[in-house]
N, C-alpha and C. Protein backbone atom coordinates (compact mmCIF):
# COMPACT_ATOMS: atom_id res chain seq x y z
N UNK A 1 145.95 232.73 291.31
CA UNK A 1 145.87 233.89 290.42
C UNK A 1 146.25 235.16 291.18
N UNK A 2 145.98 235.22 292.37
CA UNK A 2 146.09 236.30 293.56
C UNK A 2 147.48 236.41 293.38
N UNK A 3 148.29 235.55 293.71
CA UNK A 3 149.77 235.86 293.89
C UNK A 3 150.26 236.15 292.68
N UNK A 4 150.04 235.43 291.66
CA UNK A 4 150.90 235.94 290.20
C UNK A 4 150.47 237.52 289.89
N UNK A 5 149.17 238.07 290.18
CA UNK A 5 149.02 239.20 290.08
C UNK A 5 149.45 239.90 291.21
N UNK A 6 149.94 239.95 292.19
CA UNK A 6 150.97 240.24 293.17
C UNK A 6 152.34 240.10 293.19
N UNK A 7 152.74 239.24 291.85
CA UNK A 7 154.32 238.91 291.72
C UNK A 7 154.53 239.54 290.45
N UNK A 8 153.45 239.87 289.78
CA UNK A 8 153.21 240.54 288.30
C UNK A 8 153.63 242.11 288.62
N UNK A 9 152.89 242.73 289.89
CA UNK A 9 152.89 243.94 289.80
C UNK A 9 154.08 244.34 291.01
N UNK A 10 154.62 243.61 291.57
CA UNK A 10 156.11 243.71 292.34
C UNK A 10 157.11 243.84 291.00
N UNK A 11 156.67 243.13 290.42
CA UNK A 11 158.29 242.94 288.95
C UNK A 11 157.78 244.14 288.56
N UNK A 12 156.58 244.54 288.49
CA UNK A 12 156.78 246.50 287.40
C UNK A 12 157.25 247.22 288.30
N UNK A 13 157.02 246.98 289.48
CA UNK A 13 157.17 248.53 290.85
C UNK A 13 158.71 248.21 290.83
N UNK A 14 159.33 247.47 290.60
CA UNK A 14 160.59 247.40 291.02
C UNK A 14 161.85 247.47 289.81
N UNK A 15 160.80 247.47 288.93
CA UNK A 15 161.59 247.40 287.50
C UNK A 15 162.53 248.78 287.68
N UNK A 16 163.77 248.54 286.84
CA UNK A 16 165.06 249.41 286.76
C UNK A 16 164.58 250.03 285.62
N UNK A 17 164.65 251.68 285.14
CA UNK A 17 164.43 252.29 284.03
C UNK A 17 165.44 253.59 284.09
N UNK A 18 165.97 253.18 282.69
CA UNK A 18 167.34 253.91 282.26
C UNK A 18 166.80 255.02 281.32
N UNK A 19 167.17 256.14 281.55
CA UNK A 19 166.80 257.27 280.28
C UNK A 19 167.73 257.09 279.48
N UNK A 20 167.00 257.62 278.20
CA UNK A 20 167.85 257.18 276.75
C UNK A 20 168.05 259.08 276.09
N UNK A 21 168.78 258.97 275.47
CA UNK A 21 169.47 259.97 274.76
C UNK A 21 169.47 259.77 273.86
N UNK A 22 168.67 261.14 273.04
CA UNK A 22 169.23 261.27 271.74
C UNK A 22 169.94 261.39 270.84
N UNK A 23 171.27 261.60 271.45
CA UNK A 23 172.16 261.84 270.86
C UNK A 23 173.15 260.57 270.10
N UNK A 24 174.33 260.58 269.96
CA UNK A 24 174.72 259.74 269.09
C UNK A 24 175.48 258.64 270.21
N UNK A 25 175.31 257.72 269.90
CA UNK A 25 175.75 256.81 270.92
C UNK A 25 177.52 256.34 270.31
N UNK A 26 178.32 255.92 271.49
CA UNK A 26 179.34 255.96 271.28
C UNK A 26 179.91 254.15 271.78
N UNK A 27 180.06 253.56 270.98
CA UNK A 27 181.14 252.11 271.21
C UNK A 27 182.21 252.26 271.58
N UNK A 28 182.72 251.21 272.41
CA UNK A 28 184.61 251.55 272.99
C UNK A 28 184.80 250.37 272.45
N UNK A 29 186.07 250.90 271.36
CA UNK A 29 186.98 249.56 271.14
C UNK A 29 188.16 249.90 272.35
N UNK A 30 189.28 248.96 271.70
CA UNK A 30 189.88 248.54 272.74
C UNK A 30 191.22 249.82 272.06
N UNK A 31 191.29 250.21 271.22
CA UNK A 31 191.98 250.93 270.16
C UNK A 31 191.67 252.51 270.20
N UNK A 32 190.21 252.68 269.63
CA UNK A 32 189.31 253.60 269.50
C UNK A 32 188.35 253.66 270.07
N UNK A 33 187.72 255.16 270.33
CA UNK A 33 185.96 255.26 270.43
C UNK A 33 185.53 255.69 269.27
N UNK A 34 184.45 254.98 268.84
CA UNK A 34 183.98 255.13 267.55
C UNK A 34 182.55 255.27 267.74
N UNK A 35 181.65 256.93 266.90
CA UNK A 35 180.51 256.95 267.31
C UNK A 35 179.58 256.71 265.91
N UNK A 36 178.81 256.07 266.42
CA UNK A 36 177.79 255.37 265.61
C UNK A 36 177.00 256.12 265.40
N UNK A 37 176.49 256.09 263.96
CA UNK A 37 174.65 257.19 264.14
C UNK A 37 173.67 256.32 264.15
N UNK A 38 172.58 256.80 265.09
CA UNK A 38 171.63 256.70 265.30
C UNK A 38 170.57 255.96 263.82
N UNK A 39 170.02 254.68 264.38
CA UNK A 39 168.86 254.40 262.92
C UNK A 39 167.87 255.32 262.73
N UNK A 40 167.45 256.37 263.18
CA UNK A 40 166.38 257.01 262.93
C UNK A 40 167.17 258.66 262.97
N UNK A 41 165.80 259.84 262.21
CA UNK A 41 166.33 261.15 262.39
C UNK A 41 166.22 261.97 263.74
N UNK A 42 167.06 262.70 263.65
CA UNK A 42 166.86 263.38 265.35
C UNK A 42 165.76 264.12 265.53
N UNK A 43 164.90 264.35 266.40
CA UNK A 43 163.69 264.92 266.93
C UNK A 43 163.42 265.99 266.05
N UNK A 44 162.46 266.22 265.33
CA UNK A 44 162.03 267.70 264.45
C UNK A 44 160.18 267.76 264.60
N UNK A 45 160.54 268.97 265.70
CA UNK A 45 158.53 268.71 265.30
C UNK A 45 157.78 269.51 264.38
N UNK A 46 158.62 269.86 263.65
CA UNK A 46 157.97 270.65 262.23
C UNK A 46 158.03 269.76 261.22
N UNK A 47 158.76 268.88 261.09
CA UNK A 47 158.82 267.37 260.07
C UNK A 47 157.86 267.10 259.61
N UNK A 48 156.63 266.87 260.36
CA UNK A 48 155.41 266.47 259.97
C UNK A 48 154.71 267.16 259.64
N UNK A 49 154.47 268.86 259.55
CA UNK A 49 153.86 269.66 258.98
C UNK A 49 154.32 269.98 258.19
N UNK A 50 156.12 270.18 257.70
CA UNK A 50 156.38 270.08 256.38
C UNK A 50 156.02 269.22 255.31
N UNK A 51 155.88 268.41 255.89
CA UNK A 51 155.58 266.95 254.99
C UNK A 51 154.14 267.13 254.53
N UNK A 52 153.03 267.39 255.91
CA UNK A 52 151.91 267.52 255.10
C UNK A 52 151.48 268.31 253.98
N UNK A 53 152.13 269.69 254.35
CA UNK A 53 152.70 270.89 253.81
C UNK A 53 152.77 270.93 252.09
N UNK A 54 154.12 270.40 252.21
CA UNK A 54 154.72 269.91 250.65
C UNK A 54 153.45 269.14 249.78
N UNK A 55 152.94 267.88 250.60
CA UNK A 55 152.13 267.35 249.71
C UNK A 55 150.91 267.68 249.34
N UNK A 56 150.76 268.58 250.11
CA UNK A 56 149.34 269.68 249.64
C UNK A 56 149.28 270.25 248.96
N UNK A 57 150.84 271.18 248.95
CA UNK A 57 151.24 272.01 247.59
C UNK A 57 151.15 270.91 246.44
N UNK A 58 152.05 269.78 245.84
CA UNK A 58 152.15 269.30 244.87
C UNK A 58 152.13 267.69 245.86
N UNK A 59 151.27 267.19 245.38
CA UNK A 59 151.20 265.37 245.89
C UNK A 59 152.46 264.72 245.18
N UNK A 60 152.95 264.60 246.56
CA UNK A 60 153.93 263.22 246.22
C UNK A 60 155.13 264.15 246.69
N UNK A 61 154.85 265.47 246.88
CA UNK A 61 156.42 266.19 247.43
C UNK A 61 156.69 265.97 248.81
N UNK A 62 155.86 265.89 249.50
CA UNK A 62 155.83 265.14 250.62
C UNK A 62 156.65 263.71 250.80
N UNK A 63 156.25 262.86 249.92
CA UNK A 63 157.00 261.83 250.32
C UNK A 63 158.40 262.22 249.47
N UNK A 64 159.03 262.99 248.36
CA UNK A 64 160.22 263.09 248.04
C UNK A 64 160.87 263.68 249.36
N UNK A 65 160.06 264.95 250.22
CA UNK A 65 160.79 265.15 251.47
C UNK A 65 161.20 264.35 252.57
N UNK A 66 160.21 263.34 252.66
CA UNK A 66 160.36 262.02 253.89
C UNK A 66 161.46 261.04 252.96
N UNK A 67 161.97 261.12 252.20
CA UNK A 67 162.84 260.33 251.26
C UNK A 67 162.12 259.09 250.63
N UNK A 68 160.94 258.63 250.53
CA UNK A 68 160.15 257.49 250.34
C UNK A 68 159.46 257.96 248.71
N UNK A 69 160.64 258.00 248.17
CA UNK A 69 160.19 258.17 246.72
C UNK A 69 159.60 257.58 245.90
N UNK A 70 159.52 255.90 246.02
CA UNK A 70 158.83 254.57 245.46
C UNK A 70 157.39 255.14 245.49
N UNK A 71 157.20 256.05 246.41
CA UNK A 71 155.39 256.37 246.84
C UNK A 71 154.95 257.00 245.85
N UNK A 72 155.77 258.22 245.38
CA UNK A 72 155.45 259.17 244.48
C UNK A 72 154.53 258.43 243.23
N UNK A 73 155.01 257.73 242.29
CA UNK A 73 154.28 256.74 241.28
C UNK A 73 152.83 256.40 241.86
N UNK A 74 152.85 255.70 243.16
CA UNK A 74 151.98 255.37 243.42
C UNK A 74 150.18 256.64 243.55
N UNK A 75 150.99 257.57 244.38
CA UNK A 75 150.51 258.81 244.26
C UNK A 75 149.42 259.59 243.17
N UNK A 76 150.98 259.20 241.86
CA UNK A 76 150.37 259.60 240.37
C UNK A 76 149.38 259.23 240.19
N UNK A 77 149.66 257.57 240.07
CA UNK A 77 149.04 256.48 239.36
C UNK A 77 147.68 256.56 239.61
N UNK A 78 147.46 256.65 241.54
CA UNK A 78 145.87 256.81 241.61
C UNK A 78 145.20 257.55 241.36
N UNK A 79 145.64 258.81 241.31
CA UNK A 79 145.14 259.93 240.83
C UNK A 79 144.70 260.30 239.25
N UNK A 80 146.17 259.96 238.64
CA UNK A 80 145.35 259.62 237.34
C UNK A 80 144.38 258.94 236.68
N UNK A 81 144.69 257.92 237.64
CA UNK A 81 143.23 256.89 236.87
C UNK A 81 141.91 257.32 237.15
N UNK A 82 142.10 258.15 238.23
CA UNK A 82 140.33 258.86 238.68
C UNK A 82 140.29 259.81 238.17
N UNK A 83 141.28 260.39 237.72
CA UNK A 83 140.96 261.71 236.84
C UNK A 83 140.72 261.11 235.28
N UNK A 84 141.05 260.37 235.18
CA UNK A 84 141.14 259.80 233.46
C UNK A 84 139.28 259.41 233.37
N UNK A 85 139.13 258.60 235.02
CA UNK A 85 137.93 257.69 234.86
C UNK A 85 136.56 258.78 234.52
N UNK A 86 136.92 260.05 235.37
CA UNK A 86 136.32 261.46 235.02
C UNK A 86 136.10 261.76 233.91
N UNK A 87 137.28 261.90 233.77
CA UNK A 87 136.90 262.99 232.46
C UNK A 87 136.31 261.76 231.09
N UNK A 88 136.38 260.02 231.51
CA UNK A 88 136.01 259.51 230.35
C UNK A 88 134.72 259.52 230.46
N UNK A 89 134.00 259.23 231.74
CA UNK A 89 132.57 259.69 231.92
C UNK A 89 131.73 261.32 231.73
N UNK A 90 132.66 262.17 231.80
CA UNK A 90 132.00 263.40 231.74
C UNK A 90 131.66 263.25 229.63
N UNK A 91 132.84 263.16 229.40
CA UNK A 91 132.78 262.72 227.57
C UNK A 91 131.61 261.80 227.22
N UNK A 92 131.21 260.99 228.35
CA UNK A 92 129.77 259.88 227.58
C UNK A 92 128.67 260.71 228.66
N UNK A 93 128.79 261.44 229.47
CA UNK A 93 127.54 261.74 229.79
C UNK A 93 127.17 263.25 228.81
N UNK A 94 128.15 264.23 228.09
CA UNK A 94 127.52 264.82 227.22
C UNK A 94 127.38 264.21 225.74
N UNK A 95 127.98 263.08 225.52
CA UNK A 95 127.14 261.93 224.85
C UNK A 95 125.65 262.47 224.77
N UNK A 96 125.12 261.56 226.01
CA UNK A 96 123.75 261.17 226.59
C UNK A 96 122.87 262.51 226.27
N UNK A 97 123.69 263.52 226.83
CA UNK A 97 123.22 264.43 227.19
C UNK A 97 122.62 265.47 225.88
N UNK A 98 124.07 265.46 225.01
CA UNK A 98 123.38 266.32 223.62
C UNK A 98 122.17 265.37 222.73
N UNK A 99 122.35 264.07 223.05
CA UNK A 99 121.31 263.24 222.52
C UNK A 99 119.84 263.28 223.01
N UNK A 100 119.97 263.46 224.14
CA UNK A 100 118.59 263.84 224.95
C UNK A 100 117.95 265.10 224.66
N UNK A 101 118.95 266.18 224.52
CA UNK A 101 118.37 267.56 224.12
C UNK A 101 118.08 267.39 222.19
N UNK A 102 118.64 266.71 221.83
CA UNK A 102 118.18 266.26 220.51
C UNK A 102 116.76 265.50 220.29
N UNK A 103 116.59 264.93 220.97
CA UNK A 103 115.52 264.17 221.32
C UNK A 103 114.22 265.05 221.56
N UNK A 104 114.38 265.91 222.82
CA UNK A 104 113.48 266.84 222.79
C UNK A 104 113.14 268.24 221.76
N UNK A 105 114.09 268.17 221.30
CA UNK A 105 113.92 268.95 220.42
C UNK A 105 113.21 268.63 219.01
N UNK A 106 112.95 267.40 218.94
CA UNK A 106 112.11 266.62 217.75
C UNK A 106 112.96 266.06 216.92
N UNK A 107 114.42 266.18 216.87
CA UNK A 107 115.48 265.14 215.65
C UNK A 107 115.42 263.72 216.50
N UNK A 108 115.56 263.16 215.40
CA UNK A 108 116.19 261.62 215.53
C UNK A 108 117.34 260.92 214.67
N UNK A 109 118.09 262.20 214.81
CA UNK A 109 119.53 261.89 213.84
C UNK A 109 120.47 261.62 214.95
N UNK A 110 120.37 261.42 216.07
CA UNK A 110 121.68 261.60 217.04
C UNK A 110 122.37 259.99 217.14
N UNK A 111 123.19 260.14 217.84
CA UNK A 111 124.13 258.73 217.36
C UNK A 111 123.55 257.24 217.96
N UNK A 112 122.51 257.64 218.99
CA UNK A 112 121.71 256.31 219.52
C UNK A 112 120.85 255.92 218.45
N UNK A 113 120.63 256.33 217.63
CA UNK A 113 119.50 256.18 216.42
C UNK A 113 120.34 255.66 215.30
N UNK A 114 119.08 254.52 214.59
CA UNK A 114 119.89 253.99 213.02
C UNK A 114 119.79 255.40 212.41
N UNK A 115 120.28 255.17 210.72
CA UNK A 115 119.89 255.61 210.01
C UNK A 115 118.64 256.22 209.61
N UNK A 116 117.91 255.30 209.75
CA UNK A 116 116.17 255.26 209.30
C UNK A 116 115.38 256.34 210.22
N UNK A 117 116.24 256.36 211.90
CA UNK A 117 116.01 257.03 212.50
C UNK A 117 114.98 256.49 213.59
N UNK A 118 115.09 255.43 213.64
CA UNK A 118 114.64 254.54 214.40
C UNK A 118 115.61 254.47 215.55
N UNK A 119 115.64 254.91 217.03
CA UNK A 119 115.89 255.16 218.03
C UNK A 119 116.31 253.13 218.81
N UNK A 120 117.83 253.65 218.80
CA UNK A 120 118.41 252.09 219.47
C UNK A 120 118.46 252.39 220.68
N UNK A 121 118.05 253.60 221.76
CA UNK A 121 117.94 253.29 223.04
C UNK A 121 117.51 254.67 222.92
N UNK A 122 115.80 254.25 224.05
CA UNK A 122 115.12 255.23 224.41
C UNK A 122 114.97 256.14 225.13
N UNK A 123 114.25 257.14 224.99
CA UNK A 123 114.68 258.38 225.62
C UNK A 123 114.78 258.25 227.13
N UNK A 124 113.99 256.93 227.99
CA UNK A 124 114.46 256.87 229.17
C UNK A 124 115.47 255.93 229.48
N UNK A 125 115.89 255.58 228.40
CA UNK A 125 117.18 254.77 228.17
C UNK A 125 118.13 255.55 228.43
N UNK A 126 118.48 256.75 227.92
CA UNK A 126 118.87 258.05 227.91
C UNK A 126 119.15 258.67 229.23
N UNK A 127 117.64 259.03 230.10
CA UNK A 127 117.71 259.80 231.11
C UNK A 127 118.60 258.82 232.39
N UNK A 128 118.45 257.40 232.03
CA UNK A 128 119.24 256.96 233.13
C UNK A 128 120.34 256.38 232.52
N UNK A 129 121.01 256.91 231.53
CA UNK A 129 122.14 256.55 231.07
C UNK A 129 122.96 257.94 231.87
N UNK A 130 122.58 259.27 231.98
CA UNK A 130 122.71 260.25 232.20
C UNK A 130 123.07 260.41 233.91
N UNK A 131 121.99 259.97 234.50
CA UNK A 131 122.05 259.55 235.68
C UNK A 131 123.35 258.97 236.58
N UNK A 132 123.36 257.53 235.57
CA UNK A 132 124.61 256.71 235.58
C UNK A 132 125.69 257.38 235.94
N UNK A 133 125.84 258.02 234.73
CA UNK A 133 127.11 258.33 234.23
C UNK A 133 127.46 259.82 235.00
N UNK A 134 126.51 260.57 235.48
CA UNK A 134 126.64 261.57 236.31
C UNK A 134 127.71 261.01 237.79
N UNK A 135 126.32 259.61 238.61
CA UNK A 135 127.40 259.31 240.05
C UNK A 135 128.48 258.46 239.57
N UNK A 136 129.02 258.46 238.47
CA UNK A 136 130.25 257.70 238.05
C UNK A 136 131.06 258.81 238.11
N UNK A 137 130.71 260.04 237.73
CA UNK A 137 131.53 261.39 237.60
C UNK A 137 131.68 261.97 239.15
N UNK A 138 130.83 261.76 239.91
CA UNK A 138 130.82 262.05 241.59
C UNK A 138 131.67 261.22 241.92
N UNK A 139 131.85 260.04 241.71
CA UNK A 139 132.37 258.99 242.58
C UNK A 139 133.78 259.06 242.11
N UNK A 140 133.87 259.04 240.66
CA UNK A 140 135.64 259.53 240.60
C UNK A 140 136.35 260.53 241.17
N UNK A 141 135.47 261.59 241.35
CA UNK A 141 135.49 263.18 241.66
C UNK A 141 135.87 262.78 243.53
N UNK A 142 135.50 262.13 244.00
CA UNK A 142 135.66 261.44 245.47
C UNK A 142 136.86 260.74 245.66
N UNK A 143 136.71 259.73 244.89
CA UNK A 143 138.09 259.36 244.66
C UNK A 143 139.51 260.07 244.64
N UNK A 144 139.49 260.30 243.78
CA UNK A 144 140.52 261.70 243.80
C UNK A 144 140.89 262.66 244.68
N UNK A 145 139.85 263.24 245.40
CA UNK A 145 139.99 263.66 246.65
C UNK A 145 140.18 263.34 247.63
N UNK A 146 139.87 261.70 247.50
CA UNK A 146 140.38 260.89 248.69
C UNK A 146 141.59 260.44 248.65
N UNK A 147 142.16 260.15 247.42
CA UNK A 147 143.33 260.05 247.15
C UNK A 147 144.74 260.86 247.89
N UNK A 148 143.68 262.04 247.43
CA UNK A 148 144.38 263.47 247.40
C UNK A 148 145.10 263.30 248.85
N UNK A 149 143.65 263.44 249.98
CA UNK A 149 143.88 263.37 251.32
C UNK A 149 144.86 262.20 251.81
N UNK A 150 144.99 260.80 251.29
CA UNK A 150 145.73 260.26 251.62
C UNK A 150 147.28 260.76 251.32
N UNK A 151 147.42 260.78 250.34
CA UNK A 151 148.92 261.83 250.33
C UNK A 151 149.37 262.33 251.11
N UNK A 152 148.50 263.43 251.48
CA UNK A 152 148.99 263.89 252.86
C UNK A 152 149.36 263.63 254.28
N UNK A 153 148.25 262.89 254.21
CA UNK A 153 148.23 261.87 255.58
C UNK A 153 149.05 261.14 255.88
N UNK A 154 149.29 260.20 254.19
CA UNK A 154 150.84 259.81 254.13
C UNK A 154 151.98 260.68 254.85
N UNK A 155 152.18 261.34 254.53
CA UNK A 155 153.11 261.82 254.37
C UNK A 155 153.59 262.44 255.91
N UNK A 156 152.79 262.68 256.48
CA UNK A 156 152.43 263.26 257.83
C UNK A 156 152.62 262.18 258.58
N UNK A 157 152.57 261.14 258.56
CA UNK A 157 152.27 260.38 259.27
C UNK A 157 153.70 259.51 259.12
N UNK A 158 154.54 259.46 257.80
CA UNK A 158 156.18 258.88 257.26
C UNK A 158 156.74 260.18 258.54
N UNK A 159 156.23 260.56 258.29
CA UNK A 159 157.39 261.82 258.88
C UNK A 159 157.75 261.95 260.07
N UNK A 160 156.50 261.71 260.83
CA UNK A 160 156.30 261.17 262.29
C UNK A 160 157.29 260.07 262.49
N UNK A 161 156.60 258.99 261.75
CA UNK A 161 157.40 257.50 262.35
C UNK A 161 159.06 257.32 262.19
N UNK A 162 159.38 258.26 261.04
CA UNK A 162 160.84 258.67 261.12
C UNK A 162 161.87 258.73 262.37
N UNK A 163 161.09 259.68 262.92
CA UNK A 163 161.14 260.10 263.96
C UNK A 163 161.89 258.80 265.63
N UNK A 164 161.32 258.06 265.00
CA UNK A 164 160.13 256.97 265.99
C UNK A 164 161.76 255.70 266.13
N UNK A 165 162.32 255.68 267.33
CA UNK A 165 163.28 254.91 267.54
C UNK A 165 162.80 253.80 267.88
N UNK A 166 163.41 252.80 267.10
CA UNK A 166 163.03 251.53 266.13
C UNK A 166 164.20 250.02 266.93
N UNK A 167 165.12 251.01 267.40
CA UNK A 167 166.54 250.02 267.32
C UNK A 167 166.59 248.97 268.21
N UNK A 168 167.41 247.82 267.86
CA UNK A 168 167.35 246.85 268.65
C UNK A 168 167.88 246.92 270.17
N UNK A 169 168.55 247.90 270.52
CA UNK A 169 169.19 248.46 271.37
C UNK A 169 167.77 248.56 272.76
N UNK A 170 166.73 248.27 272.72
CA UNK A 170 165.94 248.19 273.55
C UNK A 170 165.49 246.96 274.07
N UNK A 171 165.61 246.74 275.10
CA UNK A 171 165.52 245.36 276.06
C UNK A 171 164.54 245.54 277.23
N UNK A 172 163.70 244.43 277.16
CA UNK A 172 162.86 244.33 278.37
C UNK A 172 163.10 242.94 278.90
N UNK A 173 163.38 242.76 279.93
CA UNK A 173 163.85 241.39 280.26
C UNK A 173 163.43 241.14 281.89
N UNK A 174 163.15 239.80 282.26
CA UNK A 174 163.48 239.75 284.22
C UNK A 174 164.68 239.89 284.30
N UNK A 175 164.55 240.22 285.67
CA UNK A 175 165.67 239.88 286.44
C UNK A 175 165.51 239.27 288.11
N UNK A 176 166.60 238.77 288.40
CA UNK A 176 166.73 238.24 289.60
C UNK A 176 167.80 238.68 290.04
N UNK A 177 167.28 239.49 291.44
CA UNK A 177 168.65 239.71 292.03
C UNK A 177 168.62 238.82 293.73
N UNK A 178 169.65 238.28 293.92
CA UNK A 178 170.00 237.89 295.58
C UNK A 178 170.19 238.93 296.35
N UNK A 179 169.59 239.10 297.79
CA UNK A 179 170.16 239.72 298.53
C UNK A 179 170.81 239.35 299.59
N UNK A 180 172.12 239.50 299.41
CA UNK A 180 173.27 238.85 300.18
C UNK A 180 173.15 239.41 301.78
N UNK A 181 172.68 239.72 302.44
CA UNK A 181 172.45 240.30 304.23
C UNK A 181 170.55 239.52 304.66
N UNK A 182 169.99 239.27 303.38
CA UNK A 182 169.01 238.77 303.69
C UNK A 182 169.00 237.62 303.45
N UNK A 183 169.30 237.16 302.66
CA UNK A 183 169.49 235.93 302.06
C UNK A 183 168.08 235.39 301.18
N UNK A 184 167.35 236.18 300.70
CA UNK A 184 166.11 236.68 299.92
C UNK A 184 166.63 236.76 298.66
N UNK A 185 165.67 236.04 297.58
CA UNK A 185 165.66 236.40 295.75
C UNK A 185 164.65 237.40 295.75
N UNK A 186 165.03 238.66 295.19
CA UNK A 186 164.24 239.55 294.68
C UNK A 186 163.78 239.74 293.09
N UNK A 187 162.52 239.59 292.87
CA UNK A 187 161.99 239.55 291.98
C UNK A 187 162.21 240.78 291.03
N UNK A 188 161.72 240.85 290.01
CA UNK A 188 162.02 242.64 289.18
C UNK A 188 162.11 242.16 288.08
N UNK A 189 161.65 243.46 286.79
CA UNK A 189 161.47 243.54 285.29
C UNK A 189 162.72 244.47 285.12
N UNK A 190 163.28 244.49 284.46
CA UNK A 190 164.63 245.76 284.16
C UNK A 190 164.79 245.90 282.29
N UNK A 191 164.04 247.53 282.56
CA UNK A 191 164.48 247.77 280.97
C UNK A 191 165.56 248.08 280.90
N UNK A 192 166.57 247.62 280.46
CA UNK A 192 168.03 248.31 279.49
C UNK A 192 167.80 249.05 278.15
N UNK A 193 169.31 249.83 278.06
CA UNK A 193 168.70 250.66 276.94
C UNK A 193 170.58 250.29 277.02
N UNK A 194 170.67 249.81 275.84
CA UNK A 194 172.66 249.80 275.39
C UNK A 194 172.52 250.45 274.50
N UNK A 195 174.01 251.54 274.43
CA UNK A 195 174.06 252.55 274.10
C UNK A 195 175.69 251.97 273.35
């Protein structure tokens, strides 16, 4: 184990490392030089604060700026449904609610009651129907805001990885080199970077 962790850390100390450029890399034909663009965008470190930016102002502009438009829907979609799920609970908790103040007030005409006025769910039927339907109105209300925050985060975070060179053009490999005056194999890791 001694030596492989001694032959482990000779191959990093000796490893070859090539700096890479951002710029646009160039192929030689035999005809032409022809320059290729780059898979990713060139360095912007305001990218990601625009992005968060945008989607703070209006959710989902963020990702139309990172070009990841498929997101936008998604965006909507969650948002609406927690706002829908809101506002359908805020509608049954003043339900509950004008029924309860009906209640105390001495009627028994409100819509939990037959006709006769005989009461189909009781007044503490009521108070924790109210209850209910209150942390159903918190919890959508959370939702939504959490939603909200993901948007952004999204978006902040697309914008970044944009950024983020991806290409196959990166190689980590051994190597073995001979040394011809010693007559010694030298061990070594060598990153390439083809351009």
């Amino acid at each position: 184990m001694k030596h492989f962790l001694l032959v482990f850390t000779l191959l990093l100390a000796t490893s070859n490392l090539v700096a890479q450029e951002d710029s646009l890399s160039v192929a030689v034909n035999t005809d032409t030089i022809v320059a290729k663009k780059p898979d990713y965008k060139p360095y912007n470190p305001l990218a990601p604060a625009k992005a968060a930016f945008y989607s703070a102002v209006l959710p989902g502009l963020g990702q139309a700026y990172n070009g990841k438009y498929w997101k936008i829907p998604i965006v909507y979609a969650g948002m609406g449904v927690s706002i829908y799920f809101y506002l359908d609970n805020d509608k049954k908790y003043d339900k509950y609610r004008d029924a309860y103040k009906r209640r105390l007030a001495g009627y028994t005409d409100d819509e939990f009651s037959t006709p006769e006025g005989v009461p189909r769910v009781s007044t503490d039927g009521l108070i924790r129907a109210q209850k209910q339907l209150q942390r159903y109105k918190e919890l959508s209300l959370l939702i939504t805001a959490g939603i909200y925050a993901l948007n952004i985060i999204d978006a902040n975070v697309d914008a970044h990885l944009q950024q983020f060179n991806v290409s196959e053009d990166l190689t980590l490999k051994p190597a073995m080199n001979f040394d011809k005056f010693t007559g010694k194999t030298d061990y070594g890791l060598s990153l390439n970077f083809n351009f």
